[in-house]
PDB file of N, CA and C in Angstrom:
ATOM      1  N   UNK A   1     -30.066 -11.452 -13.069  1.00  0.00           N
ATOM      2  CA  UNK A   1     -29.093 -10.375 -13.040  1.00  0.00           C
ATOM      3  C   UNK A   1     -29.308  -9.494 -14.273  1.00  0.00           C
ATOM      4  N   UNK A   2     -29.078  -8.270 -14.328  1.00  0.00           N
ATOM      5  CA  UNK A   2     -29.441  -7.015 -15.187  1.00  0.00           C
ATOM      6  C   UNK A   2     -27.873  -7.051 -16.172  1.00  0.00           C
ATOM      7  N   UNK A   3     -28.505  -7.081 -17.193  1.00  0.00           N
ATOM      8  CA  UNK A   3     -27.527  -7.019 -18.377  1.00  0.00           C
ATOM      9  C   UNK A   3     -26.942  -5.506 -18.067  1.00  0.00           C
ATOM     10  N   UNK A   4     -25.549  -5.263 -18.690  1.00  0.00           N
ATOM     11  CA  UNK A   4     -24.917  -4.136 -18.340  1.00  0.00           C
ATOM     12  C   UNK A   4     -25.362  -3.174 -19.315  1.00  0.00           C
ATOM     13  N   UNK A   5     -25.573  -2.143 -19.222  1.00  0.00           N
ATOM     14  CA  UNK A   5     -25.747  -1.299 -20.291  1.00  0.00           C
ATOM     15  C   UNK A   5     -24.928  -0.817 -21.015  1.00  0.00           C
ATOM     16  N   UNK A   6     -25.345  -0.638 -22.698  1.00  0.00           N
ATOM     17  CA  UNK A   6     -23.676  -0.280 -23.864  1.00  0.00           C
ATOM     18  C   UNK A   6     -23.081   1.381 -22.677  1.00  0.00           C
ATOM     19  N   UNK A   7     -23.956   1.926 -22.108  1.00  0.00           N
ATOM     20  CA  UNK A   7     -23.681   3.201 -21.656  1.00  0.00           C
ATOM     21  C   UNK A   7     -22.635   3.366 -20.878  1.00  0.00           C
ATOM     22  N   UNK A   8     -22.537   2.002 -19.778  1.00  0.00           N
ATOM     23  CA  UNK A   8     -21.683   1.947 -19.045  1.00  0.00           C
ATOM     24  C   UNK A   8     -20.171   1.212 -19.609  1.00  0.00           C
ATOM     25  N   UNK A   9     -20.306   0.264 -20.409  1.00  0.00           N
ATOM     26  CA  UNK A   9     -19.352  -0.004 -21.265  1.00  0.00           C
ATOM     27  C   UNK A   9     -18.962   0.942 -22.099  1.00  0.00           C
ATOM     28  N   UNK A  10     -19.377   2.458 -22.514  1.00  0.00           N
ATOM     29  CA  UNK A  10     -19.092   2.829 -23.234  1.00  0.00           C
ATOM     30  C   UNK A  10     -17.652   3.942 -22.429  1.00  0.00           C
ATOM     31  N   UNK A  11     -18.404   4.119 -21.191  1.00  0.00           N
ATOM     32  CA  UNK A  11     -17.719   4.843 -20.252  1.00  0.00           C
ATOM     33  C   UNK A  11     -16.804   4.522 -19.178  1.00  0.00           C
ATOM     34  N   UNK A  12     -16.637   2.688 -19.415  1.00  0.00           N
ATOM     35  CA  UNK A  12     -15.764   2.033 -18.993  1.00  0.00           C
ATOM     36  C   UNK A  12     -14.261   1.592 -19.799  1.00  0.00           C
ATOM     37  N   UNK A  13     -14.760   1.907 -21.040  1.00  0.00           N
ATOM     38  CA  UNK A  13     -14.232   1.253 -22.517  1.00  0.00           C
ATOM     39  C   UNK A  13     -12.608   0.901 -21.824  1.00  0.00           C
ATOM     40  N   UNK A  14     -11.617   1.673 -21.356  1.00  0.00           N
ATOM     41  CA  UNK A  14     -10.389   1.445 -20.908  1.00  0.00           C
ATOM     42  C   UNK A  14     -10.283   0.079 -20.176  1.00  0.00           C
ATOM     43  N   UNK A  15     -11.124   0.639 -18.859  1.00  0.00           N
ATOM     44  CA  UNK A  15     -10.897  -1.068 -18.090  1.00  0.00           C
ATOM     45  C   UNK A  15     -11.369  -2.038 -18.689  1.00  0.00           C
ATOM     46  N   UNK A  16     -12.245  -2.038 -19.499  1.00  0.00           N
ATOM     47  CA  UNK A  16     -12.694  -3.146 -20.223  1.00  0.00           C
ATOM     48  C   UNK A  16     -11.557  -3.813 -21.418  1.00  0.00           C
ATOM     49  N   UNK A  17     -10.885  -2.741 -22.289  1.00  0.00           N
ATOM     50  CA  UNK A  17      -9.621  -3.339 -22.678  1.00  0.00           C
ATOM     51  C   UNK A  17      -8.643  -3.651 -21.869  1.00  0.00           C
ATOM     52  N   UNK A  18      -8.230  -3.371 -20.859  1.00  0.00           N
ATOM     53  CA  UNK A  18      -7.380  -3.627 -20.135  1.00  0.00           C
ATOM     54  C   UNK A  18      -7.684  -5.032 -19.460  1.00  0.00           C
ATOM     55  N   UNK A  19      -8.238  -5.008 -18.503  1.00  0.00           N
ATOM     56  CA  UNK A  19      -9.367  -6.440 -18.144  1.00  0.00           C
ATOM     57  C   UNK A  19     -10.416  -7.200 -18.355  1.00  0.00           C
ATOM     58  N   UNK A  20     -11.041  -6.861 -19.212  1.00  0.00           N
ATOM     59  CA  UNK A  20     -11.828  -7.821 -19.656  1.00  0.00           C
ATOM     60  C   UNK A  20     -13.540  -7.185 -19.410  1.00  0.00           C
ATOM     61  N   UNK A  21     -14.025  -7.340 -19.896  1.00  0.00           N
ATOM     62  CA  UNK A  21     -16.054  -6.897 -19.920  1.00  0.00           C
ATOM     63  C   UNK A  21     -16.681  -8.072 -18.647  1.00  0.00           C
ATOM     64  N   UNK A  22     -16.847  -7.357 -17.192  1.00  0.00           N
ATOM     65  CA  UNK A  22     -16.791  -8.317 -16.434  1.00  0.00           C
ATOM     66  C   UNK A  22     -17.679  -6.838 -15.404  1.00  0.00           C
ATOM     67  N   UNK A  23     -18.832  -7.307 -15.480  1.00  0.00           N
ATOM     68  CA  UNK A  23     -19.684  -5.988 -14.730  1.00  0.00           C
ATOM     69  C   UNK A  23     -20.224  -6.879 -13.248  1.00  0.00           C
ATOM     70  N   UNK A  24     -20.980  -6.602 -12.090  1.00  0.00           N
ATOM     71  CA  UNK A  24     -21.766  -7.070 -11.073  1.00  0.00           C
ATOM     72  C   UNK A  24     -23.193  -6.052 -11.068  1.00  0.00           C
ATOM     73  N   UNK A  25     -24.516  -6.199 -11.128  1.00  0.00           N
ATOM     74  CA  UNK A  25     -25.248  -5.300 -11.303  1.00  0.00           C
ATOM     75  C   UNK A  25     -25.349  -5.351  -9.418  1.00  0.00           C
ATOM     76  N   UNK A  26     -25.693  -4.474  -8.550  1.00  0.00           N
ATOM     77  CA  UNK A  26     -25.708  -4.142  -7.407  1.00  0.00           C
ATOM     78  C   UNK A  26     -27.046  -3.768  -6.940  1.00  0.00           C
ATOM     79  N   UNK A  27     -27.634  -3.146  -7.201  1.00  0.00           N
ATOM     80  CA  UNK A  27     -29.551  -2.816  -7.164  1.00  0.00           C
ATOM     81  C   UNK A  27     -29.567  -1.493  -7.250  1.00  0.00           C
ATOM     82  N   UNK A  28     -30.038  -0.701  -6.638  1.00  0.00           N
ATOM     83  CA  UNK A  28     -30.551   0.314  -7.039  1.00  0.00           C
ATOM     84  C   UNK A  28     -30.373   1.625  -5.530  1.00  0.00           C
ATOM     85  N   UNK A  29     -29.758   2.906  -6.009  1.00  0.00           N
ATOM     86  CA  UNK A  29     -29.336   3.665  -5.048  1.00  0.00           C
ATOM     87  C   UNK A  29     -29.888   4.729  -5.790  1.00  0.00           C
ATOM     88  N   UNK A  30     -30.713   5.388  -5.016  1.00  0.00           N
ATOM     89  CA  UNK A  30     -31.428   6.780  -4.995  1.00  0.00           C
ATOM     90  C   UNK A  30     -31.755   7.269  -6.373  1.00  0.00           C
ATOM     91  N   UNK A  31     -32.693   5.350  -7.005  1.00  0.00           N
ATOM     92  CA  UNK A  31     -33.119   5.728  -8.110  1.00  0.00           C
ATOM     93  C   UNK A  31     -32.514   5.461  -9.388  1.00  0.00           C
ATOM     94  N   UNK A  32     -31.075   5.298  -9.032  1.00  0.00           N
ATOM     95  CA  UNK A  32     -30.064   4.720 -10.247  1.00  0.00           C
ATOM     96  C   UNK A  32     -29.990   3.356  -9.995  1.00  0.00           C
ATOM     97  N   UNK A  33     -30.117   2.584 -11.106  1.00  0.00           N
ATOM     98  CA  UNK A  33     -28.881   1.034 -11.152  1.00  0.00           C
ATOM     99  C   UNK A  33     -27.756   1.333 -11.108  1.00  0.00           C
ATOM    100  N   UNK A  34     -27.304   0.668 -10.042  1.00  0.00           N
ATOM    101  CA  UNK A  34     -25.833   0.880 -10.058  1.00  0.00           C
ATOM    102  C   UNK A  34     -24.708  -0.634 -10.211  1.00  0.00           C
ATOM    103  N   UNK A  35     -23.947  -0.478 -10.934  1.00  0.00           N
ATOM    104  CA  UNK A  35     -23.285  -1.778 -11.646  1.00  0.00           C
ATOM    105  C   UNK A  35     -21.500  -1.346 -11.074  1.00  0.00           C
ATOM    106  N   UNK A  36     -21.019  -2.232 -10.628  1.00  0.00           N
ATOM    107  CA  UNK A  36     -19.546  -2.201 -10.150  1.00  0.00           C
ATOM    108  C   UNK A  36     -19.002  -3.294 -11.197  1.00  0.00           C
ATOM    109  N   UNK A  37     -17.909  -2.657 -11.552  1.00  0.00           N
ATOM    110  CA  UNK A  37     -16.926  -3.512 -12.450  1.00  0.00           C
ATOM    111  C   UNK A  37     -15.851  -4.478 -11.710  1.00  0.00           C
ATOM    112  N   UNK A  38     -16.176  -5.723 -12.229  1.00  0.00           N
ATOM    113  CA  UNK A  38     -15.156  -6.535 -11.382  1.00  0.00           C
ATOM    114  C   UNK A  38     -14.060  -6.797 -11.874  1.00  0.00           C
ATOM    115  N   UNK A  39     -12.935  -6.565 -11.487  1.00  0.00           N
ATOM    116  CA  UNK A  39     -11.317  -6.728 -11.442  1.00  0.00           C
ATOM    117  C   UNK A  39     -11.326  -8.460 -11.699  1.00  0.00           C
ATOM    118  N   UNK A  40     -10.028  -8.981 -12.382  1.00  0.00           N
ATOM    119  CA  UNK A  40      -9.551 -10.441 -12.306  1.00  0.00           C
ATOM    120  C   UNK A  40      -9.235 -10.236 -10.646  1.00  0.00           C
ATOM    121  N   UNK A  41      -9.415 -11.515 -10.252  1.00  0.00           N
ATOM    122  CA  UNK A  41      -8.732 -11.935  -8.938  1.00  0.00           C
ATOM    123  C   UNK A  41      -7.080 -11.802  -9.104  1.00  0.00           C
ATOM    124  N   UNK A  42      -6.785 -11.249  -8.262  1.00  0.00           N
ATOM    125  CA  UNK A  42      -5.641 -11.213  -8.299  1.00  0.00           C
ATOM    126  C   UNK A  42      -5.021  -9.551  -8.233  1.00  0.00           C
ATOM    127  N   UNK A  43      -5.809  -9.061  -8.951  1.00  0.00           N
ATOM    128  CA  UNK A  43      -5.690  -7.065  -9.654  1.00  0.00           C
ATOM    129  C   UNK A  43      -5.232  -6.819  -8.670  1.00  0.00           C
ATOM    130  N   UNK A  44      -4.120  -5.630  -8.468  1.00  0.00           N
ATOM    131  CA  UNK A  44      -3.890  -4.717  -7.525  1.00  0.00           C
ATOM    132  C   UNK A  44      -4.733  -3.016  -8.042  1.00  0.00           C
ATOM    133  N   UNK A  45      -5.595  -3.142  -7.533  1.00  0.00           N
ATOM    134  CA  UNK A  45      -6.053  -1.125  -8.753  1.00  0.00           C
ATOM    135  C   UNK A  45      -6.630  -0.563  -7.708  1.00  0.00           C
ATOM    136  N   UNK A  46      -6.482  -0.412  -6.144  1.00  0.00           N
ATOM    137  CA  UNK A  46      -7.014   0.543  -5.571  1.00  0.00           C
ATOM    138  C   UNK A  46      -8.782   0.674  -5.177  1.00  0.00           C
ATOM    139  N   UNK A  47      -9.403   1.920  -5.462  1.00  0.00           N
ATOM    140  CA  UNK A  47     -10.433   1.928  -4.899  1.00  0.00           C
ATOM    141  C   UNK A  47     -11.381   1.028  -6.686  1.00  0.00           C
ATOM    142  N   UNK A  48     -12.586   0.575  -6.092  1.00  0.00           N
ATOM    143  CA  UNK A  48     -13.946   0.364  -7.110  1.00  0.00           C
ATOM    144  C   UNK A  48     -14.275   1.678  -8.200  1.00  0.00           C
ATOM    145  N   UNK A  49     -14.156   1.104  -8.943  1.00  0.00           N
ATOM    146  CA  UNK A  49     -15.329   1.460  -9.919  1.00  0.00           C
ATOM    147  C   UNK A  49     -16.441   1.124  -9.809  1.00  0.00           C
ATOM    148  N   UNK A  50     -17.570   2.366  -9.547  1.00  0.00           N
ATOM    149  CA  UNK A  50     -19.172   1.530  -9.963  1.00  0.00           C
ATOM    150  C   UNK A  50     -19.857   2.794 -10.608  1.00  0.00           C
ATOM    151  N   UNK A  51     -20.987   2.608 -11.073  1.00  0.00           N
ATOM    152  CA  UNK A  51     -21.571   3.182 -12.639  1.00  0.00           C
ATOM    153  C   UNK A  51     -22.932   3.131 -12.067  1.00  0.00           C
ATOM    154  N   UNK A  52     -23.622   4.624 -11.632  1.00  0.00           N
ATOM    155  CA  UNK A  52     -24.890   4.728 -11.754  1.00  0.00           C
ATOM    156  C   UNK A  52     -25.921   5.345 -12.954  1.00  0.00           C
ATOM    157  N   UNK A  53     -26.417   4.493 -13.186  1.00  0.00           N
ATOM    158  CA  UNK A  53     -27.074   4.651 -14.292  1.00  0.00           C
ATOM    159  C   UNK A  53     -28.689   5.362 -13.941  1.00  0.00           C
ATOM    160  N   UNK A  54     -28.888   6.412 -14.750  1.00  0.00           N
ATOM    161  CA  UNK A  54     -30.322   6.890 -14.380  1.00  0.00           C
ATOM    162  C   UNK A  54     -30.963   7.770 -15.459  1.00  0.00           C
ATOM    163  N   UNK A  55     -32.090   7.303 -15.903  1.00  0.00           N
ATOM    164  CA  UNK A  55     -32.612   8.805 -17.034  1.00  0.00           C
ATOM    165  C   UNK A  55     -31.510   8.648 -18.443  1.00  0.00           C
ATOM    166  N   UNK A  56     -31.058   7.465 -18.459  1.00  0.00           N
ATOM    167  CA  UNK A  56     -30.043   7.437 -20.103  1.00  0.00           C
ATOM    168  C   UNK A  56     -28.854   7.897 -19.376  1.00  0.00           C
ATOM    169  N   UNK A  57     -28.251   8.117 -18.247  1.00  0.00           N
ATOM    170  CA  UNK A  57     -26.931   9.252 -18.235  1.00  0.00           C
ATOM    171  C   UNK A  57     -26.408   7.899 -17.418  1.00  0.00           C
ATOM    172  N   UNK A  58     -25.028   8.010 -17.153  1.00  0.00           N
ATOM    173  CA  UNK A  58     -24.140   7.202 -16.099  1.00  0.00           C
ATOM    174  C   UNK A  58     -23.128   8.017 -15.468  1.00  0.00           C
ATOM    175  N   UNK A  59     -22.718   8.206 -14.748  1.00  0.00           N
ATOM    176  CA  UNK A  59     -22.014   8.566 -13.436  1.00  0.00           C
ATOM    177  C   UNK A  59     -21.414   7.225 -12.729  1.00  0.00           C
ATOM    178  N   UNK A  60     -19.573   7.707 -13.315  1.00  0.00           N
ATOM    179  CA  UNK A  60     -18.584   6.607 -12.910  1.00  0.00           C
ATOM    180  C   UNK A  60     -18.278   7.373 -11.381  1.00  0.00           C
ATOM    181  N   UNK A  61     -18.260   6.356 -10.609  1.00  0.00           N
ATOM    182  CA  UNK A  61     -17.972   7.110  -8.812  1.00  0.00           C
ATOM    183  C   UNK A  61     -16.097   5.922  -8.543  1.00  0.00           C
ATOM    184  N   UNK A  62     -15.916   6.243  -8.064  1.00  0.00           N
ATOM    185  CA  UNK A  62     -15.051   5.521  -7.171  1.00  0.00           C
ATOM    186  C   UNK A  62     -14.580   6.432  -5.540  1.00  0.00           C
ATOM    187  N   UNK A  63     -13.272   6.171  -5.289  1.00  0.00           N
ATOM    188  CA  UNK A  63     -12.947   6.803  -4.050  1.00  0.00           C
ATOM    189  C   UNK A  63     -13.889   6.562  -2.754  1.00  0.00           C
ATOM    190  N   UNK A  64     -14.122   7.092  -2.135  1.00  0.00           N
ATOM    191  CA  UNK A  64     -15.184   7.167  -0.326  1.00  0.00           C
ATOM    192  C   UNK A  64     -16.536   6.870  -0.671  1.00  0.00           C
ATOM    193  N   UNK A  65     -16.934   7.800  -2.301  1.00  0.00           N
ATOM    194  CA  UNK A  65     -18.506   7.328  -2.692  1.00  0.00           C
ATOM    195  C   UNK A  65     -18.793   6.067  -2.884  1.00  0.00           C
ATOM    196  N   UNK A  66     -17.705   5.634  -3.908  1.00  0.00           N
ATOM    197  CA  UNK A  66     -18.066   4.172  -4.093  1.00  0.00           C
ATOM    198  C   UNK A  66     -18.076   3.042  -3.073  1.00  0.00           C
ATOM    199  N   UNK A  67     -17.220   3.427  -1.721  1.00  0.00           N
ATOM    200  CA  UNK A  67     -16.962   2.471  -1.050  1.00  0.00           C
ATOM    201  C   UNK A  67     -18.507   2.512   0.012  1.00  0.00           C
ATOM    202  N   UNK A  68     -19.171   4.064   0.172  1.00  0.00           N
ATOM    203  CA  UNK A  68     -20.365   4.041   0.741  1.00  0.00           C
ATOM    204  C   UNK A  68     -21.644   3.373   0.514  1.00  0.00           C
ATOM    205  N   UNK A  69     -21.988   3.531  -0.948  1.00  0.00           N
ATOM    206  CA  UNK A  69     -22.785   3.167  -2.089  1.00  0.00           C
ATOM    207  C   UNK A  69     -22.514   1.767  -1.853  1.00  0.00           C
ATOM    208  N   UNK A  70     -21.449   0.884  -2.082  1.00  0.00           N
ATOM    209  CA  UNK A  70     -21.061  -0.595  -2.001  1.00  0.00           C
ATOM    210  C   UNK A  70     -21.798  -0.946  -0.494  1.00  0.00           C
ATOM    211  N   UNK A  71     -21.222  -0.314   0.357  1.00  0.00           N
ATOM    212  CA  UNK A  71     -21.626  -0.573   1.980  1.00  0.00           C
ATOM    213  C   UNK A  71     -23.100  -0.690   2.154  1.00  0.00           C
ATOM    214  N   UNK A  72     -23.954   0.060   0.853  1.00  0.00           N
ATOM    215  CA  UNK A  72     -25.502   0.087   1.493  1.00  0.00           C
ATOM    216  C   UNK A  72     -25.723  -1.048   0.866  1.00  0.00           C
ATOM    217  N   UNK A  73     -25.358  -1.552  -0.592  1.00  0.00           N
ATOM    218  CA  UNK A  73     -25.958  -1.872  -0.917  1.00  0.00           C
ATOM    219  C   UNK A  73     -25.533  -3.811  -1.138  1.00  0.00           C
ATOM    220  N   UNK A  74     -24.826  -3.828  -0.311  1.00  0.00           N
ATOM    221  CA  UNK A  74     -23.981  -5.419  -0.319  1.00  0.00           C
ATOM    222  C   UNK A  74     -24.141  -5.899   1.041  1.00  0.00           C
ATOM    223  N   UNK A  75     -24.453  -6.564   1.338  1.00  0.00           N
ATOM    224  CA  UNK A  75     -24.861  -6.991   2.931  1.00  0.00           C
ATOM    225  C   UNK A  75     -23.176  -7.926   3.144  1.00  0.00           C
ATOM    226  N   UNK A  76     -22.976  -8.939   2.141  1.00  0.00           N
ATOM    227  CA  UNK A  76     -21.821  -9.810   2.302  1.00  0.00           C
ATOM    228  C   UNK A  76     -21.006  -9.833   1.307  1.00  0.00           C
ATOM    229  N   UNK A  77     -20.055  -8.836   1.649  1.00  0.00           N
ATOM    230  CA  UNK A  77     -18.809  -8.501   0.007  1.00  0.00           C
ATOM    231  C   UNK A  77     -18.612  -9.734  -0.145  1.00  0.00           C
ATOM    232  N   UNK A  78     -18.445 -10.685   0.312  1.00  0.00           N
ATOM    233  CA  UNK A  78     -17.636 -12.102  -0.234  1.00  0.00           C
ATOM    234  C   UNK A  78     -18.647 -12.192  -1.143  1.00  0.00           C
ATOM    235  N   UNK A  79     -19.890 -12.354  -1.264  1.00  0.00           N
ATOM    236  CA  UNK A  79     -20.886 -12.696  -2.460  1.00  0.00           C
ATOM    237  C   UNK A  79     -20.912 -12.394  -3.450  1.00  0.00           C
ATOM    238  N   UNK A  80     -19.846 -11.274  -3.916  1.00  0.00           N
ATOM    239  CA  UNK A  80     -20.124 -10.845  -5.287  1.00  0.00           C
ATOM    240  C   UNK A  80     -18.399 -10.241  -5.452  1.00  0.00           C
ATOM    241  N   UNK A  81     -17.647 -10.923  -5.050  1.00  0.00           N
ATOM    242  CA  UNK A  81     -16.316 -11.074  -4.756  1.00  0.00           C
ATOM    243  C   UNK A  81     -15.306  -9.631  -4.287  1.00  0.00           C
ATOM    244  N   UNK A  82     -16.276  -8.773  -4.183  1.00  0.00           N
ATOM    245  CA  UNK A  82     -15.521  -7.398  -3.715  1.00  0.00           C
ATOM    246  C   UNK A  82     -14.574  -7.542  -2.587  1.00  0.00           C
ATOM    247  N   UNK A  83     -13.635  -7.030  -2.776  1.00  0.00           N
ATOM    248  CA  UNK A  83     -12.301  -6.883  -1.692  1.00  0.00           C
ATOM    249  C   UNK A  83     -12.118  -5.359  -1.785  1.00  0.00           C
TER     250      UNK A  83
END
């Protein structure tokens, strides 16, 4: 599994105080790594966060993108605990 990058922690920094430094790396979408932040079991927070990383830059998605992006790239949400 791909260590998270300070880039994306840097641009996560809130949820990460709030819940904890808890990333899933996901593989790779049109060239970016893309890394989804995982919630404690239990969280009520709505849509995903996930973080494409490409060329040094990151791009936080959530809403319809993130849930598309998740759809290509997860064959079995239970595996990497997404709800």
């Amino acid at each position: 599994m791909k260590q998270t990058p300070q880039i994306v922690k840097d641009v996560a920094s809130d949820l990460i105080e709030e819940y904890g430094d808890n990333f899933d790396y996901l593989g790779k979408y049109e060239g970016a790594d893309v890394y989804i932040y995982h919630f404690p079991d239990g969280s009520c927070t709505g849509y995903p966060f996930i973080y494409l990383v490409k060329d040094g830059n990151v791009e936080e998605l959530t809403d319809s993108p993130a849930l598309y992006i998740i759809d290509l790239l997860v064959e079995d949400v239970d595996e990497v605990d997404i709800e």
